[in-house]
N, C-alpha and C. Protein backbone atom coordinates (compact mmCIF):
# COMPACT_ATOMS: atom_id res chain seq x y z
N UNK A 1 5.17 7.59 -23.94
CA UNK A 1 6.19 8.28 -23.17
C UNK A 1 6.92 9.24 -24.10
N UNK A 2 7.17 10.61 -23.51
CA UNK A 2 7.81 11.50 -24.46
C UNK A 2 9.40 11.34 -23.82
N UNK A 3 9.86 11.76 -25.77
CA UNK A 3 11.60 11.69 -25.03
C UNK A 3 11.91 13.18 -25.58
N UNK A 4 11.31 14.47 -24.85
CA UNK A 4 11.43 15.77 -24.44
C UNK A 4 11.31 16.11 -23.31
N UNK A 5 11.80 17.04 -22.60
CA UNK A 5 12.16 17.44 -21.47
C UNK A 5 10.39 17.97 -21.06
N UNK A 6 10.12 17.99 -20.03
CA UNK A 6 8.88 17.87 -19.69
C UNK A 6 8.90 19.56 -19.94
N UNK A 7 7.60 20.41 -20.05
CA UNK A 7 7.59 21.53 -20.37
C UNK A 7 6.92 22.21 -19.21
N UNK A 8 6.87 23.09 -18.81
CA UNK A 8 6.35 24.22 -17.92
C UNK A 8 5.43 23.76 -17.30
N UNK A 9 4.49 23.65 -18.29
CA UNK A 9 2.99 22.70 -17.30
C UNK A 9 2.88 21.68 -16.58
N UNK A 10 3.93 20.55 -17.28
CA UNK A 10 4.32 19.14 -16.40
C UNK A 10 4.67 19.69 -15.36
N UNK A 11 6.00 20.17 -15.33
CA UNK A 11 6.94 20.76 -14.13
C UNK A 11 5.43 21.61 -13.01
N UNK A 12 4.75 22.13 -13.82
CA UNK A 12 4.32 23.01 -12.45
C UNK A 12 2.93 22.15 -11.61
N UNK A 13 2.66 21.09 -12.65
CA UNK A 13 1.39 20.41 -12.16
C UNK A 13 1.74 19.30 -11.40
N UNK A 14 3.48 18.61 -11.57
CA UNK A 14 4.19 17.63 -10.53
C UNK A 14 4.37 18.90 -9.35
N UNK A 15 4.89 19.88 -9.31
CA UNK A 15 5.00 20.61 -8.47
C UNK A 15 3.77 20.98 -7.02
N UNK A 16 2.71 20.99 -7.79
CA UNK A 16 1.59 20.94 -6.72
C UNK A 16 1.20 19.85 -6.19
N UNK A 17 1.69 18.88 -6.19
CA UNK A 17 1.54 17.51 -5.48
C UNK A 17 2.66 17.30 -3.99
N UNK A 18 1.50 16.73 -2.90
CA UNK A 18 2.51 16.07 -1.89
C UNK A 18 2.76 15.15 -1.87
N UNK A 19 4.05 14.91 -1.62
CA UNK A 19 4.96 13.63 -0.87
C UNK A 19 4.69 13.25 0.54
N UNK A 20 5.18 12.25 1.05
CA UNK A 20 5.14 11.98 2.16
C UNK A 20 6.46 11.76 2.60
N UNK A 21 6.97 12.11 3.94
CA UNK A 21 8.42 11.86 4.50
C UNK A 21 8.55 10.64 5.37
N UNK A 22 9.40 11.08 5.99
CA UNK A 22 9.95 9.49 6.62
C UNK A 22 8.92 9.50 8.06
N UNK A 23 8.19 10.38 8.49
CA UNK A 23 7.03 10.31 9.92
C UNK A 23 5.82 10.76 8.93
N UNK A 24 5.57 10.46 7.82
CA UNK A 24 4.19 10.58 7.17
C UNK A 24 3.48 12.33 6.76
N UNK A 25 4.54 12.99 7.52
CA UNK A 25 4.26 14.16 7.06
C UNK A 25 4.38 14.74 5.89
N UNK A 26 3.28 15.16 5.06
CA UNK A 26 2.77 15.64 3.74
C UNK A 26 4.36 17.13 3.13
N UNK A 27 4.94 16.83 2.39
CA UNK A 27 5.46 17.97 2.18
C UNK A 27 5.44 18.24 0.31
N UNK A 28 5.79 19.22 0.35
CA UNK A 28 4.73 19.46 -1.38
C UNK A 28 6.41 19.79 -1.85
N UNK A 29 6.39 18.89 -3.02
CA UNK A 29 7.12 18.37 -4.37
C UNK A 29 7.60 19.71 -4.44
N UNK A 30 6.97 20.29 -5.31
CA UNK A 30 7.59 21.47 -5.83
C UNK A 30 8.58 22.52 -4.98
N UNK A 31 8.45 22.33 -3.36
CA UNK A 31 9.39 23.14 -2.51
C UNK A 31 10.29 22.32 -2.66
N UNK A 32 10.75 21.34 -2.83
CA UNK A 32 11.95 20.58 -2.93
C UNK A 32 13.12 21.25 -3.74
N UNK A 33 12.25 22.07 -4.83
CA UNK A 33 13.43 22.91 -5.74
C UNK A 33 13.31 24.24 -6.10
N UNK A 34 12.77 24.95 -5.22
CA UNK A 34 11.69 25.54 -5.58
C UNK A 34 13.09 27.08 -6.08
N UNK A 35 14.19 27.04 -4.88
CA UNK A 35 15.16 27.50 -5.16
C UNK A 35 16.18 27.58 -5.21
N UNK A 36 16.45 26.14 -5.64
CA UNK A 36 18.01 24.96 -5.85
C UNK A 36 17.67 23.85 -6.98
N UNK A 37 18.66 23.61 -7.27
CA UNK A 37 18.70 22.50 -8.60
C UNK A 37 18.10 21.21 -7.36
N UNK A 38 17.78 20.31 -8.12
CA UNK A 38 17.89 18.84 -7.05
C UNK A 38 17.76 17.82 -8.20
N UNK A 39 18.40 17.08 -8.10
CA UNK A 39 18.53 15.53 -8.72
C UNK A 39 17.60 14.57 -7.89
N UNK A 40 16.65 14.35 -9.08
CA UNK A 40 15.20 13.18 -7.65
C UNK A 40 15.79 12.13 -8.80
N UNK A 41 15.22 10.98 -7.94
CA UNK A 41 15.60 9.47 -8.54
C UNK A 41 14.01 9.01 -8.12
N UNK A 42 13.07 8.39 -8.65
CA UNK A 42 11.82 7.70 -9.25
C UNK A 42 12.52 6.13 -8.73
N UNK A 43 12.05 5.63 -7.86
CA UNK A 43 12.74 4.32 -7.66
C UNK A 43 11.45 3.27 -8.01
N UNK A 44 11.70 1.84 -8.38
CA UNK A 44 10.44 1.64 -8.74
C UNK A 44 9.31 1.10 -7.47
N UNK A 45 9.80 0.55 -6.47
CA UNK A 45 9.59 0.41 -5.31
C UNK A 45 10.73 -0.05 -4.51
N UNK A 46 10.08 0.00 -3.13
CA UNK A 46 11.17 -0.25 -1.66
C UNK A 46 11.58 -1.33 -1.50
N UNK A 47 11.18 -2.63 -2.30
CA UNK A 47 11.91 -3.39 -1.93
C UNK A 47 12.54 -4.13 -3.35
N UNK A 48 12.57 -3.36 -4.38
CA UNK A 48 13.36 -3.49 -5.39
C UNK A 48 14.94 -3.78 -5.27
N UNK A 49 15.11 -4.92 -5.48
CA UNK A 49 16.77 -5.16 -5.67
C UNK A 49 17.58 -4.03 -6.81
N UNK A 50 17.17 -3.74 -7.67
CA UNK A 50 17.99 -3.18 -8.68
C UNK A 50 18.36 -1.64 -7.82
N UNK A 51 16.96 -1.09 -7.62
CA UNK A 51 17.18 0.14 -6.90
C UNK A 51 17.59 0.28 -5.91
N UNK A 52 17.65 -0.52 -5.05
CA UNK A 52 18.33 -0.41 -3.85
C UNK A 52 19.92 -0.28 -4.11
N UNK A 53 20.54 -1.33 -5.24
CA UNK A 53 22.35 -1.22 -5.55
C UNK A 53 21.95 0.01 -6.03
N UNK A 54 20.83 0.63 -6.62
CA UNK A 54 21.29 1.71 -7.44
C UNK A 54 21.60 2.80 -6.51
N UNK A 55 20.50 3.19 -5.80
CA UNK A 55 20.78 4.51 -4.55
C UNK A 55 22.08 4.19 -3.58
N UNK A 56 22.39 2.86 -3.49
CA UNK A 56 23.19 2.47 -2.30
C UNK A 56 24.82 3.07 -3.11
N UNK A 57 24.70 2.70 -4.26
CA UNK A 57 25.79 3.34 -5.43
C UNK A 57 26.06 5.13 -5.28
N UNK A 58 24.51 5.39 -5.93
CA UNK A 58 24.29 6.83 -5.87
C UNK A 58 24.84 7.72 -4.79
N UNK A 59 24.89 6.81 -3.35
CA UNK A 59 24.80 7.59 -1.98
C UNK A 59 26.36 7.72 -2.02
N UNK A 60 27.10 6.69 -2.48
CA UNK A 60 28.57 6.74 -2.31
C UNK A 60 29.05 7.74 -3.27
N UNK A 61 28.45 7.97 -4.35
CA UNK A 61 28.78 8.93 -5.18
C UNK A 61 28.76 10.17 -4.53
N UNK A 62 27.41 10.13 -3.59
CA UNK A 62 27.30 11.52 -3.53
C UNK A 62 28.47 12.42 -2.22
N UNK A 63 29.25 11.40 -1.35
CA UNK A 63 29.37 11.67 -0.36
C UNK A 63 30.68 11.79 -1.32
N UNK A 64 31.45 11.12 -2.27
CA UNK A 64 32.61 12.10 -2.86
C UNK A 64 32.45 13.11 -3.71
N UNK A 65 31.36 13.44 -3.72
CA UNK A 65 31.16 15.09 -4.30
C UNK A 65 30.33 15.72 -3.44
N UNK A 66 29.88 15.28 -2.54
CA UNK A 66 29.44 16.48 -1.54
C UNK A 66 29.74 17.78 -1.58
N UNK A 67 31.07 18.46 -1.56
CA UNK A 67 31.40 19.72 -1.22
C UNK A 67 31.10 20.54 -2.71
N UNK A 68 31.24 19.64 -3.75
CA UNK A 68 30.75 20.34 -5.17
C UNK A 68 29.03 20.44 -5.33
N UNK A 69 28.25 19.99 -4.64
CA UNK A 69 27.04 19.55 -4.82
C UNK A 69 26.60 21.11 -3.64
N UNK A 70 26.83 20.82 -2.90
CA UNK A 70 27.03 22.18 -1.85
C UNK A 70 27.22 23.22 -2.64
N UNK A 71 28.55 23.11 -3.40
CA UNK A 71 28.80 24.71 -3.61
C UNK A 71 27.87 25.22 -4.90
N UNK A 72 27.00 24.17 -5.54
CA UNK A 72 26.00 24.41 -6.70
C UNK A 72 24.67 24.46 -5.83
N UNK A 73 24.86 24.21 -4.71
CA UNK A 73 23.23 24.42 -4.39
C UNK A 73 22.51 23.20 -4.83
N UNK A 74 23.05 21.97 -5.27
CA UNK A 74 22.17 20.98 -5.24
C UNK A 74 21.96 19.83 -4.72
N UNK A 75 20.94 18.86 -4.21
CA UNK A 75 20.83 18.17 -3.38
C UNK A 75 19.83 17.10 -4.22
N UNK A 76 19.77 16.09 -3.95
CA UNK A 76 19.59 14.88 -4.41
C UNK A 76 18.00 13.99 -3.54
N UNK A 77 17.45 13.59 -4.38
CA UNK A 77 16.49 13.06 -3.31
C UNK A 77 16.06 11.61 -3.63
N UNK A 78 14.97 10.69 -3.30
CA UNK A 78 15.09 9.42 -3.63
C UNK A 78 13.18 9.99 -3.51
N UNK A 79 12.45 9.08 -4.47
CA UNK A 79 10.93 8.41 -4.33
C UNK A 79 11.15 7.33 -4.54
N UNK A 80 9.62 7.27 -3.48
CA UNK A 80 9.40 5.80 -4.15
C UNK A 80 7.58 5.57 -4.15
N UNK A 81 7.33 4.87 -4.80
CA UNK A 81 5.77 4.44 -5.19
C UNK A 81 4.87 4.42 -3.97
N UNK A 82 5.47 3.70 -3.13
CA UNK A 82 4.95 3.27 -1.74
C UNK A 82 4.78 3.81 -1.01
N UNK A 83 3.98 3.60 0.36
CA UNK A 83 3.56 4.23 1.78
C UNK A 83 4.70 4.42 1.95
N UNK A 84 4.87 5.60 3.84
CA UNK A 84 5.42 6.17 3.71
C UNK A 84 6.38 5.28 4.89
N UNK A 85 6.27 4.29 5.38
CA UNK A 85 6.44 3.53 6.65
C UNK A 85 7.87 2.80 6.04
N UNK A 86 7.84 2.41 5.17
CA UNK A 86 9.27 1.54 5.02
C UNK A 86 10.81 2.66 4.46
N UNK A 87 10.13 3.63 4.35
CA UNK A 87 11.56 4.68 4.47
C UNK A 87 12.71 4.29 5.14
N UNK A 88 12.95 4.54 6.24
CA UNK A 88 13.51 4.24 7.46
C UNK A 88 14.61 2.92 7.27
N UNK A 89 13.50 1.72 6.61
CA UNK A 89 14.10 0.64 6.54
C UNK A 89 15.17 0.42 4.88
N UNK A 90 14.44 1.85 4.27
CA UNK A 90 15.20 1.49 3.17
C UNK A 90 16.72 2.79 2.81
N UNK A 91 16.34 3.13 4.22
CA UNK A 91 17.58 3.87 4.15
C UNK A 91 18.68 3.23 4.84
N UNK A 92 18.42 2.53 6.32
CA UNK A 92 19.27 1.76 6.11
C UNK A 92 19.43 0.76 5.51
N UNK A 93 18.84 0.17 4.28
CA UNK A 93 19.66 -1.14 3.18
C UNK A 93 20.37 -0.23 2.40
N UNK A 94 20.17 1.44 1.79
CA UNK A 94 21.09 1.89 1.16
C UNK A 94 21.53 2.75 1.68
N UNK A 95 21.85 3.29 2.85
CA UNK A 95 22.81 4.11 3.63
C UNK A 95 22.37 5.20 2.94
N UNK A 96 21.29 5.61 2.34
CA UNK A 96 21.05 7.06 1.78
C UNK A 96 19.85 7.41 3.11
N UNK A 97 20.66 9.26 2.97
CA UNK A 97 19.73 9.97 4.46
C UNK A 97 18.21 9.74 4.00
N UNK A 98 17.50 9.23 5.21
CA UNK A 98 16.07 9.17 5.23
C UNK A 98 15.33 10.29 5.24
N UNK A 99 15.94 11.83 5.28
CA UNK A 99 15.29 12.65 5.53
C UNK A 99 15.60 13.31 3.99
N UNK A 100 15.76 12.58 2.95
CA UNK A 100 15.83 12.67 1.66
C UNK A 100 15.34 11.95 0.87
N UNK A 101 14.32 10.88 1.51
CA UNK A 101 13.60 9.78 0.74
C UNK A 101 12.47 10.27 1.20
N UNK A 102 11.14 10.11 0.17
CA UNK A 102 10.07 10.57 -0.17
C UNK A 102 8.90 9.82 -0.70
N UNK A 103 8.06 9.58 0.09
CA UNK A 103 6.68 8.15 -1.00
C UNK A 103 5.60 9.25 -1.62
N UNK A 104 5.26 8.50 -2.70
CA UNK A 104 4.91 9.17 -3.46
C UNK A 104 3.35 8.31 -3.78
N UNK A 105 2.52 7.55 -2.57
CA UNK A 105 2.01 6.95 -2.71
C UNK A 105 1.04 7.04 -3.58
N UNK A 106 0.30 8.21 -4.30
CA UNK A 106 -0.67 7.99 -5.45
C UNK A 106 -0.14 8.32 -6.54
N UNK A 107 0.81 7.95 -6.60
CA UNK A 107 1.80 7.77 -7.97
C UNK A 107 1.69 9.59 -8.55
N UNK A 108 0.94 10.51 -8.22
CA UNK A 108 0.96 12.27 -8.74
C UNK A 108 1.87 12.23 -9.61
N UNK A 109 2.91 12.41 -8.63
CA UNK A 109 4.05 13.28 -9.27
C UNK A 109 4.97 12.58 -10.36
N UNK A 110 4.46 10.84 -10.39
CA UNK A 110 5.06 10.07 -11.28
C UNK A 110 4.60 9.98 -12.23
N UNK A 111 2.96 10.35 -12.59
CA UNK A 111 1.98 10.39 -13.74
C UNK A 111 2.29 11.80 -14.42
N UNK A 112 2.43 12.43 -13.63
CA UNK A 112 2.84 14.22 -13.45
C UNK A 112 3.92 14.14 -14.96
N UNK A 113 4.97 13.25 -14.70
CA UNK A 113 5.90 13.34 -15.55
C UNK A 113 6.00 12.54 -16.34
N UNK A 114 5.21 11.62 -16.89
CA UNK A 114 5.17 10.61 -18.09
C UNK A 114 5.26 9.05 -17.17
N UNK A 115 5.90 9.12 -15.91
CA UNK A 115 6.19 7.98 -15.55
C UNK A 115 5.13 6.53 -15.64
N UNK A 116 4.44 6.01 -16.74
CA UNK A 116 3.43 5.14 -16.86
C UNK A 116 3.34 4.48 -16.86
N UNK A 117 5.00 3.97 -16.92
CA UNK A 117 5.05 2.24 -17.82
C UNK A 117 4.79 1.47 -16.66
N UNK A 118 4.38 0.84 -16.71
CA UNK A 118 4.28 -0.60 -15.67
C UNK A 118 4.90 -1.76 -16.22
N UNK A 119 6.20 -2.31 -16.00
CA UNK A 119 6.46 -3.54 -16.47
C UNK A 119 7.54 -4.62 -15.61
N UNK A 120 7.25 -5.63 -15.40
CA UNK A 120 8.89 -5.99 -14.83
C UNK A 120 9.59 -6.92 -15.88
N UNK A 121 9.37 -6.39 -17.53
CA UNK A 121 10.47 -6.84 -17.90
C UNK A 121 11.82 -6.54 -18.07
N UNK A 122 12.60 -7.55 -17.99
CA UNK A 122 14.51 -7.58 -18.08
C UNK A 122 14.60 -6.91 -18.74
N UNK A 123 15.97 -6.30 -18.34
CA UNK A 123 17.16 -5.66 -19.30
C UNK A 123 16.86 -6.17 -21.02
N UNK A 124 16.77 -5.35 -21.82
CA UNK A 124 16.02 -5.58 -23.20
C UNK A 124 17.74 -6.81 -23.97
N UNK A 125 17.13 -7.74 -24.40
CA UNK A 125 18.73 -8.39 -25.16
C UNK A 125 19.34 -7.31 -26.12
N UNK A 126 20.56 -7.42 -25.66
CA UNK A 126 21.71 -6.72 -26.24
C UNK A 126 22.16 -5.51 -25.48
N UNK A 127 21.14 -4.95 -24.69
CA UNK A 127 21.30 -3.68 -23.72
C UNK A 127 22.48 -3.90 -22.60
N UNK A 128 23.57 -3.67 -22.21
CA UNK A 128 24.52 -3.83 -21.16
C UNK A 128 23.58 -3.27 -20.31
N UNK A 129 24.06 -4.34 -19.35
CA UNK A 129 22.93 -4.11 -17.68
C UNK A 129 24.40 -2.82 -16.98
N UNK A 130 23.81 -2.81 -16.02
CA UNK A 130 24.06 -1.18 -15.28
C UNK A 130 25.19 -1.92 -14.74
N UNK A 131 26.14 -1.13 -14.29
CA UNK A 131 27.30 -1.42 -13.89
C UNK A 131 27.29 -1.72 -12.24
N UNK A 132 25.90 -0.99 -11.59
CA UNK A 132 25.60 -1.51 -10.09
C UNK A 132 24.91 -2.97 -10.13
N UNK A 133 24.32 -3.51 -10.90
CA UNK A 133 23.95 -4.97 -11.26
C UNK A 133 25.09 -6.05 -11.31
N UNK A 134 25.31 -6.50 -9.80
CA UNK A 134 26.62 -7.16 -9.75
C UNK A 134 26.10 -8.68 -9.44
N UNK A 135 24.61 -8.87 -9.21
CA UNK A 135 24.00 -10.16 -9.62
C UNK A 135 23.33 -10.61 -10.96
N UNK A 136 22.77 -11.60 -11.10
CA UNK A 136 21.69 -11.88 -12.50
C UNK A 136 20.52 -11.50 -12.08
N UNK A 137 19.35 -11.84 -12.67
CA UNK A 137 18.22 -11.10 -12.34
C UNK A 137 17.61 -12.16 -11.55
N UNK A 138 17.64 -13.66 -11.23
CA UNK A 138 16.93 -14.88 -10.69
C UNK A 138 17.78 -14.42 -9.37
N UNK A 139 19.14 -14.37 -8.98
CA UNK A 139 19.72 -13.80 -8.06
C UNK A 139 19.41 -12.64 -6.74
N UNK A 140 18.98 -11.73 -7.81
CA UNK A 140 18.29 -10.23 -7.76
C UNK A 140 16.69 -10.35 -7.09
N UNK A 141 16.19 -11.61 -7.61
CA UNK A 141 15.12 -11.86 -7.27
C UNK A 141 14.89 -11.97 -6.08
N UNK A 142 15.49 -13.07 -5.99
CA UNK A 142 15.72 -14.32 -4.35
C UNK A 142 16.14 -12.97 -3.17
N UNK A 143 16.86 -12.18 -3.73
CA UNK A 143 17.97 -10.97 -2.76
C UNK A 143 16.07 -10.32 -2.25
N UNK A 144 15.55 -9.45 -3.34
CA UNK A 144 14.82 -8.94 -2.83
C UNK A 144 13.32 -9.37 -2.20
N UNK A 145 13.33 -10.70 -2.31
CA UNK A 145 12.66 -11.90 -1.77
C UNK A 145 13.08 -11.72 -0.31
N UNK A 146 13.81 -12.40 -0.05
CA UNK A 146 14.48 -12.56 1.18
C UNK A 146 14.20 -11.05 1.98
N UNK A 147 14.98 -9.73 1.36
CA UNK A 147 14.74 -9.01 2.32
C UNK A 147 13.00 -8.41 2.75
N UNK A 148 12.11 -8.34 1.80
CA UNK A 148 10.82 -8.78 1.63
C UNK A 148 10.43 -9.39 3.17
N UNK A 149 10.97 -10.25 2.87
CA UNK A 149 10.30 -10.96 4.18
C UNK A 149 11.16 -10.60 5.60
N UNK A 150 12.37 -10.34 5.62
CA UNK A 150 12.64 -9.90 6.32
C UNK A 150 12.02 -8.72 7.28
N UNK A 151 11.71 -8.06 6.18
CA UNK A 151 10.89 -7.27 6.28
C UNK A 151 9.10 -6.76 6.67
N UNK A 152 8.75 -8.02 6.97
CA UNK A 152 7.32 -8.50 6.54
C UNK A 152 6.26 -7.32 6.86
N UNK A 153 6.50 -6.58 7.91
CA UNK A 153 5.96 -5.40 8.45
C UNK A 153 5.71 -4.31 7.44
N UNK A 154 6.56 -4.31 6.54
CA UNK A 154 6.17 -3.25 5.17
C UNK A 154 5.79 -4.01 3.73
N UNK A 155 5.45 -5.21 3.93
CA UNK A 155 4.59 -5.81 2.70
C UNK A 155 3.66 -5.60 2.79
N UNK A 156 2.89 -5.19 1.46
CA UNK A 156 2.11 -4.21 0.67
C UNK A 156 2.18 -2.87 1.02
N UNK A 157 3.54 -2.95 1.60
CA UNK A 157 3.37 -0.78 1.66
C UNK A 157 4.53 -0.73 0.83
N UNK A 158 5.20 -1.67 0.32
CA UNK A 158 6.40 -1.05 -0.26
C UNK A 158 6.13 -0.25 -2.11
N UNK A 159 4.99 -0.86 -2.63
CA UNK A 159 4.49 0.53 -3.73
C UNK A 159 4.42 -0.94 -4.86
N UNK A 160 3.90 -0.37 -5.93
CA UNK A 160 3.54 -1.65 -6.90
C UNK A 160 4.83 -1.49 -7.60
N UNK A 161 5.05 -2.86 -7.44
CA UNK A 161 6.07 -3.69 -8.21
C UNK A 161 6.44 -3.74 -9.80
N UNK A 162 5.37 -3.04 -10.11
CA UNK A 162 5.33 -3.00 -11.97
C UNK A 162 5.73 -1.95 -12.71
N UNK A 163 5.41 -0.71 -11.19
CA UNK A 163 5.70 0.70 -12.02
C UNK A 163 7.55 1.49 -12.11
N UNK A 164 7.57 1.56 -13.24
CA UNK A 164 9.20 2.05 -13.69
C UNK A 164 8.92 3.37 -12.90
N UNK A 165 10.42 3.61 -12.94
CA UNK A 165 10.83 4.92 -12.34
C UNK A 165 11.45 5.81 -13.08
N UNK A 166 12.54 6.81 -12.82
CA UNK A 166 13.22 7.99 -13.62
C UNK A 166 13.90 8.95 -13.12
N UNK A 167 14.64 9.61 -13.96
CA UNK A 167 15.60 10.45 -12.89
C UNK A 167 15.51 11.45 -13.75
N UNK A 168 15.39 13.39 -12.49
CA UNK A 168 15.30 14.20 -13.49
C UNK A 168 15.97 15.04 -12.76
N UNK A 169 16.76 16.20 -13.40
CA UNK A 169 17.42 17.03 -12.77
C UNK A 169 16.65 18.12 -12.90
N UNK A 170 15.62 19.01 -12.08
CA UNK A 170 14.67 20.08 -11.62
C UNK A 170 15.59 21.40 -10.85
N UNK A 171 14.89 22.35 -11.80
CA UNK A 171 15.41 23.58 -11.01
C UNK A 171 16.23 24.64 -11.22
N UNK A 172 16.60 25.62 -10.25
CA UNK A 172 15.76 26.27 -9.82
C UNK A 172 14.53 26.90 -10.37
N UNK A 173 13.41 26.44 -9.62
CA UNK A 173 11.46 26.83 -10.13
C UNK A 173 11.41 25.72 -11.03
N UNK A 174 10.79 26.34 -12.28
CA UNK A 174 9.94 25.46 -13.00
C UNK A 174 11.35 24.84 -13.79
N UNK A 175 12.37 25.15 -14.18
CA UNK A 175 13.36 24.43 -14.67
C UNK A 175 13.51 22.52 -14.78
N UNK A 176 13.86 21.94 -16.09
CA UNK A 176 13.46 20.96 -16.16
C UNK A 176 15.35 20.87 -16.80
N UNK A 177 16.02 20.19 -16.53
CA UNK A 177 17.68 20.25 -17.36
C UNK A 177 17.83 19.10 -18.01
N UNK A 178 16.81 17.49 -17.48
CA UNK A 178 17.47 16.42 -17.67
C UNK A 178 16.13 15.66 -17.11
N UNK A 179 16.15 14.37 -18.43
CA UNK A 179 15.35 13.56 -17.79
C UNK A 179 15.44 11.83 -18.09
N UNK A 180 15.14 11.44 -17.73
CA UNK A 180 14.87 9.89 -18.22
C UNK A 180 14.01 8.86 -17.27
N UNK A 181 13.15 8.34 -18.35
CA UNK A 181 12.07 7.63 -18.06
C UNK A 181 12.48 5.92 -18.04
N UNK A 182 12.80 5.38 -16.82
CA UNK A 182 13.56 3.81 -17.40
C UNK A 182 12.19 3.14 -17.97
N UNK A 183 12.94 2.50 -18.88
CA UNK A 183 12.02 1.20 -19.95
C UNK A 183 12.07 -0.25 -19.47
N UNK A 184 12.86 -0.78 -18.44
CA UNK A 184 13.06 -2.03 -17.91
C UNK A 184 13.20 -1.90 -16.66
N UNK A 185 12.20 -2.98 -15.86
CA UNK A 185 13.04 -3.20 -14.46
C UNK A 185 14.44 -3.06 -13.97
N UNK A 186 15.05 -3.03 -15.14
CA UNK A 186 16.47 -2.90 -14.84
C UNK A 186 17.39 -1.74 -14.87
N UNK A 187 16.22 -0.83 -15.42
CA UNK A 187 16.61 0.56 -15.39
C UNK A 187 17.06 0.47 -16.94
């Protein structure tokens, strides 16, 4: 994994890849920014406990800066690993708009950008866990257990469980401002 900002070629070869939306319709990555900044979030899958406090966090953030996010022209989006069917359900567990969440089911646009690691190990010892981590991780477990099954209709579409995610700030075009590749399930 590189810790440099992805360069021209990354950016334009994630760019030619489609996503899928919340009714399965194909829409291609690279229009997402093509002429606005956007903040995407790499989630590691849909029924991830960590990511879910994380976007459910993110969404509250975003709705008290809305009018600054507006007046920069930038907009925020969510992936995730998985088919495109449990969107819906994972917008409402984090109250983030569904018509801003995106599956990314052959991982493209996540290979696109270094995203490789596959792991579900913990928060590394000594690392302070994230400040949206308001359970332990056996806790965290059982949480996304439970909704899992709640859920049962989107097991095995929710995306593999192993692959890390990342957050990059893209744009406008090939522009790359900000990136990070998480190293732990825990972000």
């Amino acid at each position: 994994m590189s810790e440099s900002l992805p360069d021209g070629t990354a950016v334009a070869n994630a760019s030619s890849f489609d996503l899928l939306d919340k009714s399965g319709k194909k829409v291609n990555f690279g229009s997402l920014f093509k002429e606005k900044k956007i903040i995407v979030v790499f989630i590691r899958h849909f029924f991830c406990g960590s990511c879910q406090k994380y976007v459910s966090q993110l969404n509250s953030q975003c709705q008290k800066f809305s009018k600054s996010m507006e007046e920069t022209n930038t907009e925020i989006f969510v992936i995730g690993c998985g088919k495109w069917q449990p969107i819906e359900m994972y917008s409402e567990m984090t109250g983030f708009p569904s018509s801003k969440i995106f599956a990314d089911t052959d991982l493209n646009v996540y290979h696109a950008f270094g995203m490789n690691i596959r792991t579900t190990a913990l928060t590394p010892a000594g690392q302070q866990r994230a400040s949206y981590l308001t359970e332990g991780p056996i806790m965290n477990a059982i949480s996304s257990t439970w909704r899992a099954l709640m859920n049962a209709k989107f097991l095995g579409k929710q995306g593999d469980i192993s692959q890390l995610g990342g957050e990059f700030i893209l744009g406008p075009g090939g522009s790359t401002v900000f990136f990070y590749n998480d190293r732990s399930n825990f972000h």
